[in-house]
Protein backbone atom coordinates (compact mmCIF):
# COMPACT_ATOMS: atom_id res chain seq x y z
CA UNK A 1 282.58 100.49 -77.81
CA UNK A 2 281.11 103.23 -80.22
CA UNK A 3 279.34 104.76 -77.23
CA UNK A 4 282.16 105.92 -75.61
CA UNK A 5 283.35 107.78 -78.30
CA UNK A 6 280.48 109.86 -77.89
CA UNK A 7 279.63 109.93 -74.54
CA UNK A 8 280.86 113.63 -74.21
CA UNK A 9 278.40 114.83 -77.03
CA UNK A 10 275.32 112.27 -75.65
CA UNK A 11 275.72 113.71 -71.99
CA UNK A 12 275.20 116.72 -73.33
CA UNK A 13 272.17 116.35 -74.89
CA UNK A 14 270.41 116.07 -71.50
CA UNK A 15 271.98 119.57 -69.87
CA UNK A 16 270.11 119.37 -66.97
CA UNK A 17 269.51 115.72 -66.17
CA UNK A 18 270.08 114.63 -62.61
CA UNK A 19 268.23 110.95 -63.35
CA UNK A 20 267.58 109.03 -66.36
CA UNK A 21 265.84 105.86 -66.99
CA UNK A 22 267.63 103.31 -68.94
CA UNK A 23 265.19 101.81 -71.06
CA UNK A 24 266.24 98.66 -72.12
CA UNK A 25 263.91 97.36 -74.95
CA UNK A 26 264.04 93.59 -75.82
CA UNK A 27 266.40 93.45 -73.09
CA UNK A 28 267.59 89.68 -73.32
CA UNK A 29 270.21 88.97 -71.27
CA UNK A 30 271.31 92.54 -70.41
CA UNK A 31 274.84 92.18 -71.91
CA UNK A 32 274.44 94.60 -74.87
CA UNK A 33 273.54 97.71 -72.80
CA UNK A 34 276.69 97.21 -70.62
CA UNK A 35 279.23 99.63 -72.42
CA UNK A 36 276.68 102.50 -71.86
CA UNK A 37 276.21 101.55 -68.42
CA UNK A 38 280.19 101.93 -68.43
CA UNK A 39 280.29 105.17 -69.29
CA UNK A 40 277.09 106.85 -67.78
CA UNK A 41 277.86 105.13 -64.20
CA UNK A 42 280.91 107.18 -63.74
CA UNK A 43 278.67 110.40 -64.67
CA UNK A 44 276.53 112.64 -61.75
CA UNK A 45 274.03 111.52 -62.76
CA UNK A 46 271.16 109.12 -60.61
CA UNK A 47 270.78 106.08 -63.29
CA UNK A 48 268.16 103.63 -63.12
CA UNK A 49 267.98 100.34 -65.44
CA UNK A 50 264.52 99.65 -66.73
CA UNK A 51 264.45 96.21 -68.77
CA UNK A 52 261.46 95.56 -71.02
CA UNK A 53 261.02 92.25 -72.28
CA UNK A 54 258.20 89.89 -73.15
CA UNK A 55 259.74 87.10 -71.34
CA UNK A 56 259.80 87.31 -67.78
CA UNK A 57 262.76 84.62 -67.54
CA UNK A 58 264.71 86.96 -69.86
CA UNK A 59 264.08 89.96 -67.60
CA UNK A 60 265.10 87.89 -64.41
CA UNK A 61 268.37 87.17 -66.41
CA UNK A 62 269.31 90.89 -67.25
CA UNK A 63 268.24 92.37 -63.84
CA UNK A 64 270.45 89.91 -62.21
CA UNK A 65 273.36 90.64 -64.83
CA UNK A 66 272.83 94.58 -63.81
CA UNK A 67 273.01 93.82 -59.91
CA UNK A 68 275.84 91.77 -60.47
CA UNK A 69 278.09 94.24 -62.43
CA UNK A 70 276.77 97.24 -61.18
CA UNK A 71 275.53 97.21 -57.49
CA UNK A 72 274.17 100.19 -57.05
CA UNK A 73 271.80 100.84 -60.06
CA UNK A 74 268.30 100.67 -59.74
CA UNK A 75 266.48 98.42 -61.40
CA UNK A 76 262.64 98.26 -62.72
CA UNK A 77 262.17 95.81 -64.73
CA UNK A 78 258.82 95.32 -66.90
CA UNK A 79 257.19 92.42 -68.66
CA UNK A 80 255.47 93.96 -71.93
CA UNK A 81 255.37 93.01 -75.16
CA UNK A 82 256.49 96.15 -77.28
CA UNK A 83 255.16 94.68 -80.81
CA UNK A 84 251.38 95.18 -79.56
CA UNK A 85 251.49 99.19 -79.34
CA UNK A 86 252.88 101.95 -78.07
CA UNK A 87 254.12 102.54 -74.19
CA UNK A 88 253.66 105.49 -73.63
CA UNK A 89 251.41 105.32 -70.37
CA UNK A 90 254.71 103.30 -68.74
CA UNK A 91 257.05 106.19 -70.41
CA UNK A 92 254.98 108.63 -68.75
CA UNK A 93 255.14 106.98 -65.29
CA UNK A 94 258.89 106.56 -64.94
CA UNK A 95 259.21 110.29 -65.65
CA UNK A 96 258.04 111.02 -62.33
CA UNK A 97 260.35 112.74 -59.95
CA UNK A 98 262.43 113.96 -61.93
CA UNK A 99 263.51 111.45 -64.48
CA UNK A 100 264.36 111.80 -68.51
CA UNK A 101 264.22 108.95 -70.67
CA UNK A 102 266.99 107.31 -72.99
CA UNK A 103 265.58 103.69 -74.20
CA UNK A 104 268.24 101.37 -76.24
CA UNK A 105 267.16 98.88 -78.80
CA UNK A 106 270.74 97.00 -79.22
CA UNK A 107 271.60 93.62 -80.72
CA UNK A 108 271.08 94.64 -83.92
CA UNK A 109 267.55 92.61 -83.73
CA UNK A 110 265.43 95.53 -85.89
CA UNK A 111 265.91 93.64 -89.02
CA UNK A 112 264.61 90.27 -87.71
CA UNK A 113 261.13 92.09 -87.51
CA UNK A 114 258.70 92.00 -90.61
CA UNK A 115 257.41 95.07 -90.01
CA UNK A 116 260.28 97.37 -89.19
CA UNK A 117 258.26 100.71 -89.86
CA UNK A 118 255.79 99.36 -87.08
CA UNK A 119 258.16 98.63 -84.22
CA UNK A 120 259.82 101.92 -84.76
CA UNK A 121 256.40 103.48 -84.37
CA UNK A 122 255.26 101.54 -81.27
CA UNK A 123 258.58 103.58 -79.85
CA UNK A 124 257.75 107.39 -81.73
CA UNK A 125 254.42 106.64 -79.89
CA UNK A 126 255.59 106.08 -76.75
CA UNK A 127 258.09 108.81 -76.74
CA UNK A 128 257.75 112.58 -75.78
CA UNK A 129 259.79 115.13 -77.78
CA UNK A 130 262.49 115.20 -74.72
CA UNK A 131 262.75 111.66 -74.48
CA UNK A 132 265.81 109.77 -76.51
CA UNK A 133 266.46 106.17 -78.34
CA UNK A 134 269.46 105.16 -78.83
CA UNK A 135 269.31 101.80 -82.08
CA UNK A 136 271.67 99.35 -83.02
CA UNK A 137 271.91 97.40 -85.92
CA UNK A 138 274.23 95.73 -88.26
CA UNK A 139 275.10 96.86 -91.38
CA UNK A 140 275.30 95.57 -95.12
CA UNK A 141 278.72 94.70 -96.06
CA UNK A 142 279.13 92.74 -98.86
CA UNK A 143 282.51 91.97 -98.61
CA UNK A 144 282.11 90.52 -95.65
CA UNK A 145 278.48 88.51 -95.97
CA UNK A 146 281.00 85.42 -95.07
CA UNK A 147 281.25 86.00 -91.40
CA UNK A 148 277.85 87.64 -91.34
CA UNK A 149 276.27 83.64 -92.29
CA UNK A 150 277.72 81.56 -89.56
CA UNK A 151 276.02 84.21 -87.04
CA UNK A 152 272.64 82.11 -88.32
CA UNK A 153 274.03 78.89 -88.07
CA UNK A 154 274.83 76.29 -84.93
CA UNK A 155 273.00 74.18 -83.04
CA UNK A 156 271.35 76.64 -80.87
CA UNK A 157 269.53 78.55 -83.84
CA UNK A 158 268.63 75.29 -85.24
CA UNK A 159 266.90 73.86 -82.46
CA UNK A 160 264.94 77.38 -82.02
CA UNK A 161 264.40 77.35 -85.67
CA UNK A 162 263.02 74.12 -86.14
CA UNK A 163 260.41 74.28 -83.10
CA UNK A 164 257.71 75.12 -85.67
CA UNK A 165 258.66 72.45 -88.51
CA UNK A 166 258.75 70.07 -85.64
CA UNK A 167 255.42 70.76 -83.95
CA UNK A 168 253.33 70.27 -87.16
CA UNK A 169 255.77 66.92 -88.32
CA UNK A 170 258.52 68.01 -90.30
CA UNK A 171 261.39 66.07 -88.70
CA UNK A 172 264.97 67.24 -88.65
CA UNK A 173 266.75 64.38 -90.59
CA UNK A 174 263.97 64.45 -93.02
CA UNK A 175 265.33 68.33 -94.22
CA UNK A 176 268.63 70.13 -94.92
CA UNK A 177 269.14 73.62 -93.66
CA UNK A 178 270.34 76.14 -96.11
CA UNK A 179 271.37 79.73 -94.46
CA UNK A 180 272.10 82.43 -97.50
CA UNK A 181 272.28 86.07 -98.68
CA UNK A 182 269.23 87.50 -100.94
CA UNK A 183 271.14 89.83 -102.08
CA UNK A 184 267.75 91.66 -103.59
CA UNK A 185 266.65 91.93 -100.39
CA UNK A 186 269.70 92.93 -98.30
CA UNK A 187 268.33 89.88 -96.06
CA UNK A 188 269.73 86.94 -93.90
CA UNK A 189 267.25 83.51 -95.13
CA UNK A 190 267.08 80.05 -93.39
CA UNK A 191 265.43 78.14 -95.25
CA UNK A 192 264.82 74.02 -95.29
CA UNK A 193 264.43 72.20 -98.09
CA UNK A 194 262.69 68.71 -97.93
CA UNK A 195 264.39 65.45 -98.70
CA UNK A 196 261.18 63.67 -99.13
CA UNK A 197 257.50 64.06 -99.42
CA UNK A 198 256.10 64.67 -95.53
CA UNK A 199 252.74 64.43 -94.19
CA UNK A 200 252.19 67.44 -91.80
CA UNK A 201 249.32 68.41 -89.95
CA UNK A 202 248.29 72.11 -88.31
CA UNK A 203 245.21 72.23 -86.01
CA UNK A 204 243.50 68.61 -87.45
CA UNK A 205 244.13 69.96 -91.14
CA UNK A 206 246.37 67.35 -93.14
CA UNK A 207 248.36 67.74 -95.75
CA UNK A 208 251.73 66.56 -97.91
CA UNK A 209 254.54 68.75 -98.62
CA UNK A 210 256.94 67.60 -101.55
CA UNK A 211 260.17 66.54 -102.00
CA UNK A 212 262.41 69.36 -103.19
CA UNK A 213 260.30 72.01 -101.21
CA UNK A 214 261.69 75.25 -99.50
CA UNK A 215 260.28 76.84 -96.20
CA UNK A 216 261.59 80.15 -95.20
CA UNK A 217 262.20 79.99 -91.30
CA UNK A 218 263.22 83.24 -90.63
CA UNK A 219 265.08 86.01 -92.33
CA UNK A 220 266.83 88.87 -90.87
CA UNK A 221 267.50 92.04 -92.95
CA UNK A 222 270.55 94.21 -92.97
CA UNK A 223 270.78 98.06 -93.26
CA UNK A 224 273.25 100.20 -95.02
CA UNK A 225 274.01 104.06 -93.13
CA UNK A 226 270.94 105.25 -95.69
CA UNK A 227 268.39 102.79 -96.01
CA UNK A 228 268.44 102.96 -91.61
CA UNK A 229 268.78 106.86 -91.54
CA UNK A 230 266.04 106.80 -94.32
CA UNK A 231 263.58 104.59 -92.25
CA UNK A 232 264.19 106.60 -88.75
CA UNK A 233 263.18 109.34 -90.94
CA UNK A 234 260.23 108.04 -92.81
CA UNK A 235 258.70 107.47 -89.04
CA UNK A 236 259.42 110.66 -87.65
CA UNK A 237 262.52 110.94 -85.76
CA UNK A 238 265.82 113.05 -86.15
CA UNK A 239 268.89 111.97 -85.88
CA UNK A 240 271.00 113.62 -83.51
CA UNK A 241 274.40 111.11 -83.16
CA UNK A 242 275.40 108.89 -85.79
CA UNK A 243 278.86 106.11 -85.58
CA UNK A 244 279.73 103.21 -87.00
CA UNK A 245 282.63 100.97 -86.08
CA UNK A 246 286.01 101.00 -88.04
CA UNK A 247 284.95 98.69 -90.51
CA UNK A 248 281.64 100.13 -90.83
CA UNK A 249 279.97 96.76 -89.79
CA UNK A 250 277.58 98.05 -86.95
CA UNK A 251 276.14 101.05 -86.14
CA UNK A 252 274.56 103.24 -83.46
CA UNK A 253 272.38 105.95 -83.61
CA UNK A 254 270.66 108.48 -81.39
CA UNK A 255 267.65 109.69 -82.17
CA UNK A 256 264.46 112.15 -81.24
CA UNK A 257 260.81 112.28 -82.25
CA UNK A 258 259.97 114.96 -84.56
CA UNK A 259 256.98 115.13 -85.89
CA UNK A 260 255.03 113.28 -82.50
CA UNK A 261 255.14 113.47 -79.17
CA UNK A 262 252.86 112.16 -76.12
């Protein structure tokens, strides 16, 4: 894991922390933030896992993957929805007795967010000028776009995907899934294109779609080491720790509010 190449220079970035919160935003099922929980668990310092989720379910899922693998961390978990605004009331509160703050945004899920600037302001907002985030995302590489695809295909992304089509009358069979690169856009598309003309309906309003029509489902964009460094930037935080894997496919970095703080 790229973490633990760095763990040395991370620790020292909080010289006198005795406790930190591990602020686990968009937590899902708790997975991704295990090989930091590897290496800070076997630090002195008092850790304490704090997964923030909109779903409660997917909270329940990551607390019980933390208590599982790692008995003695605390746990906190919180049911907000981080797209709405900032935090920084909650961010405030866990500081109390001590604690510093280090929140994660892994899984590489910045880029499935239309307004990326936004999201990464919610967090500048919420954050004091001591407080850390460490972001994950995955990287542009064009000779591999190939095995970047499939990632958006399956039946599990389909059925999640076509919840929306579905509830308004667009059946399945009716449509044929297309997942591509815009390569204009550095973005992930699914779209569906119609095989027929289809009567839909949204909140008593009727109307036909055509034959030969494309609906964009969802896109997911992709960052290159400057366009991400760039947009941390453009927000207002510095960049402390930067690594990418061996085949420059993912990165991590750690990062600090600059030009805000609560």
């Amino acid at each position: 894991m790229l973490f633990c190449t760095s763990s040395k220079n991370f620790i020292s970035s909080f010289p006198n922390c005795k406790k930190l919160n591990i602020i686990d935003v968009g937590c899902g099922n708790g997975e991704p933030v295990a090989p930091i929980l590897d290496v800070l668990v076997k630090q002195d310092i008092q850790l304490r896992y704090v997964p923030i989720d909109i779903s409660q379910d997917m909270l329940d899922i990551a607390e019980e993957f933390v208590k599982k693998n790692y008995e003695k961390l605390q746990t906190k978990s919180v049911e907000l929805d981080f797209e709405m605004g900032n935090f920084s009331d909650l961010m405030f509160e866990l500081k109390k007795d001590g604690y510093s703050n280090l929140l994660l945004f892994l899984g590489s899920t910045l880029g499935n967010h239309s307004d990326r600037q936004r999201v990464l302001t919610n967090f500048r907002d919420s954050m004091s000028s001591d407080d850390f985030l460490i972001l994950g995302v995955e990287l542009t590489n064009f000779s591999k776009i190939n095995k970047i695809i499939p990632h958006y295909k399956g039946k599990l992304a389909e059925d999640f995907l076509y919840l929306i089509p579905e509830n308004i009358g667009i059946k399945r069979n009716n449509t044929e899934c297309n997942v591509s690169w815009n390569d204009r856009l550095n973005q992930v598309e699914v779209k569906i294109v119609l095989k027929k003309n289809i009567n839909a309906e949204i909140d008593s309003e009727k109307f036909t779609l055509e034959k030969d029509e494309q609906i964009l489902l969802s896109r997911s964009a992709k960052f290159t080491e400057w366009t991400i460094t760039k947009l941390l930037s453009d927000v207002g935080f510095r960049t402390e720790l930067l690594t990418t894997t061996e085949d420059r496919g993912y990165l991590l970095s750690m990062v600090q509010p600059t030009r805000y703080g609560v």
